[in-house]
N, C-alpha and C. Protein backbone atom coordinates (compact mmCIF):
# COMPACT_ATOMS: atom_id res chain seq x y z
N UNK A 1 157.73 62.89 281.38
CA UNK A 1 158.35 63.39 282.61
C UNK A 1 159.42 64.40 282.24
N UNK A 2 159.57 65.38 282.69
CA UNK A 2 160.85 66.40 282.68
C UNK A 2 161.96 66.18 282.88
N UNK A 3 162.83 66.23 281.58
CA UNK A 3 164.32 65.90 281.48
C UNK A 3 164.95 67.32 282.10
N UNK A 4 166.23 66.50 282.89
CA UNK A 4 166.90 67.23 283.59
C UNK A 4 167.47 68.28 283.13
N UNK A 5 167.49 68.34 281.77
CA UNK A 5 168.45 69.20 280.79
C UNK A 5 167.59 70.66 280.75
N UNK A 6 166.21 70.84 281.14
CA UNK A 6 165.29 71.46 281.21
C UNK A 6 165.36 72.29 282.36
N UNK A 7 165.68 71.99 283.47
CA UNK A 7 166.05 73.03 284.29
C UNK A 7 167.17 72.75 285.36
N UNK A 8 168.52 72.48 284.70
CA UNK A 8 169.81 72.10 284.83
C UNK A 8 170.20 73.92 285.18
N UNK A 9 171.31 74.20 285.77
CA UNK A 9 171.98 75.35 285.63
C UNK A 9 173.40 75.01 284.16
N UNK A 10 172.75 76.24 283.20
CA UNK A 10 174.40 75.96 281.99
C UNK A 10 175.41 76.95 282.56
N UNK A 11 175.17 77.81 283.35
CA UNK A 11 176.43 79.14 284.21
C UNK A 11 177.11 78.39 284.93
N UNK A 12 178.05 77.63 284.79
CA UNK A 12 178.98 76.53 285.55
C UNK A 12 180.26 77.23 285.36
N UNK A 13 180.69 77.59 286.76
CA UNK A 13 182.21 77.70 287.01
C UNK A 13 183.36 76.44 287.02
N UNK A 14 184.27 76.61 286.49
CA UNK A 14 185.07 75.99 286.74
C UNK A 14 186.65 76.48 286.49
N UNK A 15 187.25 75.91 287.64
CA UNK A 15 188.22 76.09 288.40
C UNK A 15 189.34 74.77 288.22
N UNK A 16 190.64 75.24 288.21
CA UNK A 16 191.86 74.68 288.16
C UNK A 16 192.05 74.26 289.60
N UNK A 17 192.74 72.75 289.94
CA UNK A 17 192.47 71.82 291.45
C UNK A 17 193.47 72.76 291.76
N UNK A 18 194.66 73.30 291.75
CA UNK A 18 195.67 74.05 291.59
C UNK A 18 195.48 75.72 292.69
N UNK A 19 194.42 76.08 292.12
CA UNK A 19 194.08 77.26 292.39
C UNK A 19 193.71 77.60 293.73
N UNK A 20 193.98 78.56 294.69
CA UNK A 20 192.96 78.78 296.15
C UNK A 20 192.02 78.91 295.64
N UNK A 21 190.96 78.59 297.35
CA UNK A 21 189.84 78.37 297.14
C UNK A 21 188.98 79.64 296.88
N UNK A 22 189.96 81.20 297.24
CA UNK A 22 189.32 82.15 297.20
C UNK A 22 188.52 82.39 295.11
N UNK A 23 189.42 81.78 294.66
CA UNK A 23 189.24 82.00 292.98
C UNK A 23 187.64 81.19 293.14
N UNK A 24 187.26 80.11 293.81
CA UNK A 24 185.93 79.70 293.69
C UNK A 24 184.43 80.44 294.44
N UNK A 25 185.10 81.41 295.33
CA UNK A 25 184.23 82.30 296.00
C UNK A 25 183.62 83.70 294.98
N UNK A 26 184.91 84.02 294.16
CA UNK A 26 184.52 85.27 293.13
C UNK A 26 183.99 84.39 292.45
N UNK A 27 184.58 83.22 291.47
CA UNK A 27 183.78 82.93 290.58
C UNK A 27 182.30 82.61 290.70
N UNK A 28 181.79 81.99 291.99
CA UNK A 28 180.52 81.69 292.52
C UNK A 28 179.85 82.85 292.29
N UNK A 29 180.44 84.27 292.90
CA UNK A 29 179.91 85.38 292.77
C UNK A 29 179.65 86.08 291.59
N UNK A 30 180.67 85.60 290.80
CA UNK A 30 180.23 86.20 289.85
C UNK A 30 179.35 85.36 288.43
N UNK A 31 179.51 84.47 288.33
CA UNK A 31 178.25 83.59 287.85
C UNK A 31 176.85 83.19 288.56
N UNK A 32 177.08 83.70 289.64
CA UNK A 32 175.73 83.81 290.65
C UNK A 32 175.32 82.20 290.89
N UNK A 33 176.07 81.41 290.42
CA UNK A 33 176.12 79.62 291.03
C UNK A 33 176.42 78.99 292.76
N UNK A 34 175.85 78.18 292.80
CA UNK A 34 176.03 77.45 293.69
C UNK A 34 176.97 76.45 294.15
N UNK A 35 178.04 76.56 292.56
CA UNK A 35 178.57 75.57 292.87
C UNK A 35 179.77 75.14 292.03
N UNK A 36 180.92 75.13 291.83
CA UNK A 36 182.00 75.20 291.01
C UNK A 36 183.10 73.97 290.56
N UNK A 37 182.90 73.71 289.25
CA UNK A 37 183.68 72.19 288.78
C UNK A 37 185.28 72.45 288.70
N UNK A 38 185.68 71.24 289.32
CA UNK A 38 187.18 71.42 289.84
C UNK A 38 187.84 70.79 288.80
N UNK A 39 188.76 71.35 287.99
CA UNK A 39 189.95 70.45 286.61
C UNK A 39 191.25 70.67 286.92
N UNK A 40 191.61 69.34 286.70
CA UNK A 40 192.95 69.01 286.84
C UNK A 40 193.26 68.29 285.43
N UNK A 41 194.32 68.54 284.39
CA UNK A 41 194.79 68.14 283.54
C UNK A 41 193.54 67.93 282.43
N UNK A 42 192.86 69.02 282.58
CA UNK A 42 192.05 68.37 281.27
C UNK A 42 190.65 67.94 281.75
N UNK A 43 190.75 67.03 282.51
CA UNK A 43 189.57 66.22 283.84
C UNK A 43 188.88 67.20 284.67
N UNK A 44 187.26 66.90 284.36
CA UNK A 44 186.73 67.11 285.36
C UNK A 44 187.01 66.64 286.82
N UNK A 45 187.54 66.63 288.15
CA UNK A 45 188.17 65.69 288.83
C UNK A 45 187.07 65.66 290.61
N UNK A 46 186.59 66.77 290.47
CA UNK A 46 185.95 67.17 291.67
C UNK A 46 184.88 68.61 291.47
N UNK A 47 183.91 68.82 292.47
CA UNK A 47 183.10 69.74 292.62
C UNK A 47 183.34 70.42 293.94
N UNK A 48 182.96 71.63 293.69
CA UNK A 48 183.35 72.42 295.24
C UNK A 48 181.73 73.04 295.73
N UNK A 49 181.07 73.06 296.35
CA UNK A 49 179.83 73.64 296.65
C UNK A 49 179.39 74.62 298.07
N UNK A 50 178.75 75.23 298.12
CA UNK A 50 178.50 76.77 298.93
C UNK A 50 178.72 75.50 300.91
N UNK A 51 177.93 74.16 300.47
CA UNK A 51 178.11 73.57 301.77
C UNK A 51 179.42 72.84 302.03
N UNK A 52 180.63 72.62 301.11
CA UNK A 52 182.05 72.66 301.13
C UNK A 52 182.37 73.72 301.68
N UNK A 53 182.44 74.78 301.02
CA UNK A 53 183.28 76.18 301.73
C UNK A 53 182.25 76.34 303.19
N UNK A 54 181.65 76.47 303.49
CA UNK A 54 181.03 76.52 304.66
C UNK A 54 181.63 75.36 305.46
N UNK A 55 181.56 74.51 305.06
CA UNK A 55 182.11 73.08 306.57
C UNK A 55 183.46 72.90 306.26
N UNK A 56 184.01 72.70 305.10
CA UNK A 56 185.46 72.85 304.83
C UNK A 56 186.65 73.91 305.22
N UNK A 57 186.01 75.05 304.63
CA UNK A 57 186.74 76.26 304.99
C UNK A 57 186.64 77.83 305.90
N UNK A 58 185.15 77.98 305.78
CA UNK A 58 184.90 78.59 307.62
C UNK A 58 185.03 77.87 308.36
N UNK A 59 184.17 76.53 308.83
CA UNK A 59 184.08 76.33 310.01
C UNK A 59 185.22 75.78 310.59
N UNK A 60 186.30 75.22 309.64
CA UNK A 60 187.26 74.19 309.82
C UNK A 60 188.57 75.84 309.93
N UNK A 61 188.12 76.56 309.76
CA UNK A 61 188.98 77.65 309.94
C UNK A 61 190.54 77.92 309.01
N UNK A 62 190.14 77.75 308.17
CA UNK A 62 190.98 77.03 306.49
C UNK A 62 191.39 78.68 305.87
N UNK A 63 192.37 79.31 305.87
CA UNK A 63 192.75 80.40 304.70
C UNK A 63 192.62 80.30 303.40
N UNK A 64 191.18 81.39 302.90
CA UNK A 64 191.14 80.74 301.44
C UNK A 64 192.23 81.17 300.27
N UNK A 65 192.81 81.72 300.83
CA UNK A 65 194.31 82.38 299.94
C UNK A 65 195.67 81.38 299.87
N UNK A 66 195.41 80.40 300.85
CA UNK A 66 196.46 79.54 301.05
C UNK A 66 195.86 77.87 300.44
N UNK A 67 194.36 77.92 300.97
CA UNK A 67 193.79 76.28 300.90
C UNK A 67 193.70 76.68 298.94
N UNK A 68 193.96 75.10 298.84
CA UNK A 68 193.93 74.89 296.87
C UNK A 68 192.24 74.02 297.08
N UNK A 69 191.95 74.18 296.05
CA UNK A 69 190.48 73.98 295.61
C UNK A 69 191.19 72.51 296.04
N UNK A 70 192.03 71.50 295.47
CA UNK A 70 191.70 70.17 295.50
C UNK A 70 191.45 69.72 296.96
N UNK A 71 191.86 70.34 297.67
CA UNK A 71 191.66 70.11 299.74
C UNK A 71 190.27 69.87 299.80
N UNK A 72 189.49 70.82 299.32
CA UNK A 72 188.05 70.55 299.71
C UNK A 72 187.08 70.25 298.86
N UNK A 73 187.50 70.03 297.29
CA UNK A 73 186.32 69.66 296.46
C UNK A 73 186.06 68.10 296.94
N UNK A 74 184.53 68.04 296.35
CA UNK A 74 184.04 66.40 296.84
C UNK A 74 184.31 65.96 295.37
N UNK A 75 184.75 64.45 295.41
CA UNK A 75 184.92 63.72 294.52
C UNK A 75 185.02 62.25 294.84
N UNK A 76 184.70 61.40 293.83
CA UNK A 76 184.27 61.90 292.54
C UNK A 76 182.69 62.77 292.23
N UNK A 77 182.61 62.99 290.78
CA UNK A 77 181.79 63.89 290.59
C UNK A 77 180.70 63.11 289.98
N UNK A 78 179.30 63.10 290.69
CA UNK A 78 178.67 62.31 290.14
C UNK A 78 177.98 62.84 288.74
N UNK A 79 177.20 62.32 287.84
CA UNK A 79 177.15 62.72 286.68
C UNK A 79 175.85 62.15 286.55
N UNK A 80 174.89 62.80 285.42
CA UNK A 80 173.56 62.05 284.99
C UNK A 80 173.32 62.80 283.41
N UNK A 81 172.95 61.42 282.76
CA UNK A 81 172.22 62.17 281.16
C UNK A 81 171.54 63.22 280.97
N UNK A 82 171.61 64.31 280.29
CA UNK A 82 170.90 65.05 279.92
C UNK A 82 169.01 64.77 279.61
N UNK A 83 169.09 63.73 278.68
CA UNK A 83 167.68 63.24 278.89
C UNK A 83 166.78 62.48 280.11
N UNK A 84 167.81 62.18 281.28
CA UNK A 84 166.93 61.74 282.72
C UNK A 84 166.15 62.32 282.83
N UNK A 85 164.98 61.75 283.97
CA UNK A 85 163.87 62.05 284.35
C UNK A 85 164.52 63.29 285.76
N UNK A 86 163.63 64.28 286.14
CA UNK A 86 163.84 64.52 287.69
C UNK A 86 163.61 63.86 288.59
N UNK A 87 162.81 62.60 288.25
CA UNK A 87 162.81 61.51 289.42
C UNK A 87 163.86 60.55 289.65
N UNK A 88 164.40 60.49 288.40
CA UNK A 88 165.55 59.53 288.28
C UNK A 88 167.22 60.75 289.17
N UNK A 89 166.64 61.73 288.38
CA UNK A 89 167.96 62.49 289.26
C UNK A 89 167.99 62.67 291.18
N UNK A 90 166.51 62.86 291.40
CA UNK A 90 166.45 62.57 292.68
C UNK A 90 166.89 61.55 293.66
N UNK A 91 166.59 60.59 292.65
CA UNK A 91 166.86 59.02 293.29
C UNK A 91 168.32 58.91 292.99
N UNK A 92 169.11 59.11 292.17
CA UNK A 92 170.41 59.29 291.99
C UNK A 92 171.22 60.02 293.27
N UNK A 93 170.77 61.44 293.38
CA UNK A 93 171.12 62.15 294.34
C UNK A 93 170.88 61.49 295.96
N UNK A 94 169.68 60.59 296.19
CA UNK A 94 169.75 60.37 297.20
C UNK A 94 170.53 58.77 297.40
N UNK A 95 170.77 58.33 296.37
CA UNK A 95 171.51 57.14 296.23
C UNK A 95 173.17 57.48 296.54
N UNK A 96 173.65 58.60 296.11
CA UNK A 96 174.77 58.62 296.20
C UNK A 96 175.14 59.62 297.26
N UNK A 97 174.34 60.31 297.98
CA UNK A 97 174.74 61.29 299.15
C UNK A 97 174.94 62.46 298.70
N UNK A 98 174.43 63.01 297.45
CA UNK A 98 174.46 64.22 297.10
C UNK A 98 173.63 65.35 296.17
N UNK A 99 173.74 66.33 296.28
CA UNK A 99 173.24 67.32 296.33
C UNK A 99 173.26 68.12 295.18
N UNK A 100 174.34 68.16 294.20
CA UNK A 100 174.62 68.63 292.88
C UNK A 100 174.75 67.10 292.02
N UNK A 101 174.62 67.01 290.77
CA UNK A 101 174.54 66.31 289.66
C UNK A 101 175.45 67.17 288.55
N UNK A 102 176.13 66.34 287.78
CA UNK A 102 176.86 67.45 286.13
C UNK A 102 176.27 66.76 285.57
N UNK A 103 175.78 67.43 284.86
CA UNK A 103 174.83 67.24 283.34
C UNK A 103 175.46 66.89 282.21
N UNK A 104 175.56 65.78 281.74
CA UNK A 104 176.92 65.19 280.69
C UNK A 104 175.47 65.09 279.22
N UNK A 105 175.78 64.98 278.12
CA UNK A 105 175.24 64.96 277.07
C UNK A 105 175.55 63.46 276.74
N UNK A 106 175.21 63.13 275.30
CA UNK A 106 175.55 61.74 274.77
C UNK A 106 177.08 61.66 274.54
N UNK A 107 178.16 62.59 274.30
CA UNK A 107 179.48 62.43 273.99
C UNK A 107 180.30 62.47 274.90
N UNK A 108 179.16 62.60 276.83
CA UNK A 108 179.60 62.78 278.29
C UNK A 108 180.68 64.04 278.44
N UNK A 109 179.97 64.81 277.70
CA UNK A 109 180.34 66.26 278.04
C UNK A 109 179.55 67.00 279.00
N UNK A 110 180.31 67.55 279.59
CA UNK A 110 179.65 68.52 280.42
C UNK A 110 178.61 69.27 280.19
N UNK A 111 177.57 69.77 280.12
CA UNK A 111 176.67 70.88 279.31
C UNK A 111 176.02 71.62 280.87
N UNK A 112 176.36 71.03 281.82
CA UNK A 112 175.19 71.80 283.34
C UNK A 112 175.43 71.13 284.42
N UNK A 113 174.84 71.83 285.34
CA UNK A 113 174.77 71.09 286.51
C UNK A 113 173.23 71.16 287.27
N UNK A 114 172.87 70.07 287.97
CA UNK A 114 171.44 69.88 288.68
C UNK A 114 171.25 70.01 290.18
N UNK A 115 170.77 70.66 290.72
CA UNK A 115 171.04 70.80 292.16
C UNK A 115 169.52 70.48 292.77
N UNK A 116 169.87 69.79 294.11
CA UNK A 116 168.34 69.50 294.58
C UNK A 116 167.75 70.97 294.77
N UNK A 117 168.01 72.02 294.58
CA UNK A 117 167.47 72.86 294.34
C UNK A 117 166.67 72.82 293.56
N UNK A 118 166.96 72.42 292.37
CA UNK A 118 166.82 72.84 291.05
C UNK A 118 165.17 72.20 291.23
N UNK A 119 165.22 70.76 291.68
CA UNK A 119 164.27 69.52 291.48
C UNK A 119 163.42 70.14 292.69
N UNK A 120 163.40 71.45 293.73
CA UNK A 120 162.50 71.71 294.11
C UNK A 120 161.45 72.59 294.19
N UNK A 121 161.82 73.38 292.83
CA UNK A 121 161.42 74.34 292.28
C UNK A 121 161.90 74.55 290.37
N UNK A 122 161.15 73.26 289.73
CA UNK A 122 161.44 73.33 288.41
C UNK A 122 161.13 74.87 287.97
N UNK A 123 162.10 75.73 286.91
CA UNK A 123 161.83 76.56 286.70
C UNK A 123 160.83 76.56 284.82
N UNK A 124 160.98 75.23 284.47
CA UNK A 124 160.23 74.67 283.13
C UNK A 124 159.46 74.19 283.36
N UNK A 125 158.16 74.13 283.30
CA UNK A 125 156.83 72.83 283.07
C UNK A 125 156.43 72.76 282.13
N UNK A 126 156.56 73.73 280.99
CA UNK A 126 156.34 73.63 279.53
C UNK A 126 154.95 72.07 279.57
N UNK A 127 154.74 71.60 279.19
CA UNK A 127 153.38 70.75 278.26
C UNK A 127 153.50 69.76 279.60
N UNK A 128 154.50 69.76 280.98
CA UNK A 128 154.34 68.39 281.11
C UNK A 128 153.50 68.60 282.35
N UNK A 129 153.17 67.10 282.44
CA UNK A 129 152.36 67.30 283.62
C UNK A 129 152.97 66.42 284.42
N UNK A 130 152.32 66.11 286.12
CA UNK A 130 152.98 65.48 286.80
C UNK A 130 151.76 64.47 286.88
């Protein structure tokens, strides 16, 4: 079965909880991501995603020059092994109410992130089959 690490996004922004939210709109833009990891002291602490700034900060009518990333990132940040299945990440994602995954390695480092995107259009099939 196809490990997640296989067609994970590794172009991961990340952003200081500290910072407005406008710093997560360029950075989105300019890593061409969906989706941006929020640090506070070191800590991964939260995720901010394209359907955050949309319900958080348009619709809720939020100044992104004034709002700090920690107002609207979701947290905690859920996490899955690099070697999971995409079925296992699916079922993860729908177990926990969400939509992005961080891709942690064996030393639970960061290395990516998984988006039900990702799992609906693998961009690897290399040898495997379904």
């Amino acid at each position: 079965m196809l490990p997640v690490k296989k067609i994970m996004s590794k172009n991961v922004a990340k952003l200081p909880a500290d910072k407005p939210v406008r710093s997560v709109l360029i950075s989105m833009q300019t890593c061409n991501c969906g989706s941006a990891i929020i640090i506070e002291n070191g800590t991964y602490v939260g995720i901010i995603t394209e359907r955050d700034l949309v319900l958080k900060v348009l619709a809720a009518g939020k100044d992104v020059d004034k709002t700090q990333n920690r107002e609207i990132m979701s947290s905690p940040i859920v996490t899955i092994d690099e070697d999971a299945t995409i079925i296992e990440a699916n079922d993860l994602m729908e177990l926990k109410q969400v939509r992005h995954l961080v891709v942690v390695n064996k030393q639970m480092e960061m290395i990516g992130v998984v988006s039900v995107r990702d799992l609906l259009h693998p961009v690897y099939l290399g040898d495997y089959t379904w």
